[in-house]
Protein backbone atom coordinates (compact mmCIF):
# COMPACT_ATOMS: atom_id res chain seq x y z
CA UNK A 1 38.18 59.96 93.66
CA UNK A 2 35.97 61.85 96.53
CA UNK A 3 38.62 64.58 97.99
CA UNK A 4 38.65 66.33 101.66
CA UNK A 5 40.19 69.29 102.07
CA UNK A 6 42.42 68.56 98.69
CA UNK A 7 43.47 64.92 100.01
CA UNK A 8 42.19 61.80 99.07
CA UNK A 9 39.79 60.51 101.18
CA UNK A 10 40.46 57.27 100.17
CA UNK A 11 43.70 57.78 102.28
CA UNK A 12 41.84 59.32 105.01
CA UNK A 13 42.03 57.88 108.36
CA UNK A 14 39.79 59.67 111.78
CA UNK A 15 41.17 60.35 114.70
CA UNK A 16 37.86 60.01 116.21
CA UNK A 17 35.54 56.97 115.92
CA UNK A 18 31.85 55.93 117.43
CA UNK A 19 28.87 54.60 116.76
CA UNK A 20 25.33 56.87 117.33
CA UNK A 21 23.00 54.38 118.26
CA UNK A 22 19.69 56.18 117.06
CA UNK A 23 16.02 55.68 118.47
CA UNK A 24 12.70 57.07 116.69
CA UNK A 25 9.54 57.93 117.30
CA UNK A 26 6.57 55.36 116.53
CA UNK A 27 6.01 54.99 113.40
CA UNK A 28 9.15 57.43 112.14
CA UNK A 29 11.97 55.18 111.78
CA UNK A 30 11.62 55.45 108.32
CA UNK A 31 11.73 58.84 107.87
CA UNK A 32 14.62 58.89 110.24
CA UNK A 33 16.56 57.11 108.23
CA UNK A 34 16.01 58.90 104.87
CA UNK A 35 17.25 62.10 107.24
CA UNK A 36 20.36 59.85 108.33
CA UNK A 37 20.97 59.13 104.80
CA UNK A 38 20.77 62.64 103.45
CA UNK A 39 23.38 63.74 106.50
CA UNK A 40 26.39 65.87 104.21
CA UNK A 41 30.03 65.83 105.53
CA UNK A 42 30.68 68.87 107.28
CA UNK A 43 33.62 70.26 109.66
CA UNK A 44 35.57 67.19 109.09
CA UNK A 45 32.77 64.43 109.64
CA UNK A 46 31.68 61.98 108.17
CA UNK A 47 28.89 59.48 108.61
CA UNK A 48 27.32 56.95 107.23
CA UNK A 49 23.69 55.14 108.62
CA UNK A 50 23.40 51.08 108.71
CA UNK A 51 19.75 50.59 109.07
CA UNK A 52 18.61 47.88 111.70
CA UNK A 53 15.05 48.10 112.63
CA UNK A 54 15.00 44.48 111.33
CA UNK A 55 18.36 43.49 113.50
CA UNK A 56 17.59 45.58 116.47
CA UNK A 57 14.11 45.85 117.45
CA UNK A 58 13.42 47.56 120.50
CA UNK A 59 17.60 48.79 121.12
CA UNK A 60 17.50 51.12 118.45
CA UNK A 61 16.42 52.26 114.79
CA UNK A 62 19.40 53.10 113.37
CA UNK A 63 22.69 53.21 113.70
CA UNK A 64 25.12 55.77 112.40
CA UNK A 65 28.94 54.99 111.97
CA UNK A 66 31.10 58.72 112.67
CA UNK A 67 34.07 59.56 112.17
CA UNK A 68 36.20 62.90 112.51
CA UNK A 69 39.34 64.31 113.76
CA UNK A 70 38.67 64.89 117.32
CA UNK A 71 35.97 63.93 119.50
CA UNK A 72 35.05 67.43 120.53
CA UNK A 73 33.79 67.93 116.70
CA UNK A 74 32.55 64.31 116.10
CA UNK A 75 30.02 65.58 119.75
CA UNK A 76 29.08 68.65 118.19
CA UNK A 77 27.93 67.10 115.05
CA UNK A 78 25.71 64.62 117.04
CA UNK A 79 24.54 67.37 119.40
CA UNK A 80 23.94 69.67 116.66
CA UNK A 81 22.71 67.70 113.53
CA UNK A 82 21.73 64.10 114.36
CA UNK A 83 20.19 64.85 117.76
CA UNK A 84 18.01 67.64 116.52
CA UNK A 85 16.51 65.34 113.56
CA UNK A 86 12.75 65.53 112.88
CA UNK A 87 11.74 61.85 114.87
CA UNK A 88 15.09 61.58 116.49
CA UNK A 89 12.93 60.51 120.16
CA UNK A 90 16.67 58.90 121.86
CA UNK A 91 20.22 58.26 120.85
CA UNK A 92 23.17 57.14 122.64
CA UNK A 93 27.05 58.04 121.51
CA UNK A 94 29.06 54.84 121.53
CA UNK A 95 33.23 55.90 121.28
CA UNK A 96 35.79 53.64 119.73
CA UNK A 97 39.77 54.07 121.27
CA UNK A 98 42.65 53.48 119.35
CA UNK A 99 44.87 50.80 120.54
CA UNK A 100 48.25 52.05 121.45
């Protein structure tokens, strides 16, 4: 059972929830996504890449799936880790709400 912080993560639910919508330079996507893929939890994040090139072509190369406990961290991890990606060229933070 993967564990965070001592808790099952399998009972883990983020307060904080988006989609990075990820663009690449020509002839990088690939090596883009092998990045995305090799991204480690950290600080209370998580994400996970869904590869679209084939989907998407022309909106984006990837997108990543984020979650955390606040949205302060979840923009700090994009800022500071996915942005900042050898062949990251674009990306664009998509947020999810909660309903009430």
């Amino acid at each position: 059972m993967r564990e965070r912080d001592g808790a099952a993560l399998d009972n883990w639910r983020p307060d904080a929830l988006g989609f990075v919508l990820v663009s690449a330079a020509i002839r990088e996507e690939r090596n883009v996504y092998r990045s995305l893929c090799d991204l480690k939890e950290r600080a209370g994040i998580h994400a996970r890449p869904v590869y679209v090139e084939s989907l998407l072509p022309g909106v984006c190369d990837a997108i990543v799936k984020i979650e955390g406990e606040d949205y302060q961290a979840m923009g700090d991890y994009v800022s500071n880790v996915i942005r900042v990606l050898p062949g990251v060229v674009d990306i664009k933070t998509l947020t999810v709400t909660k309903p009430e």
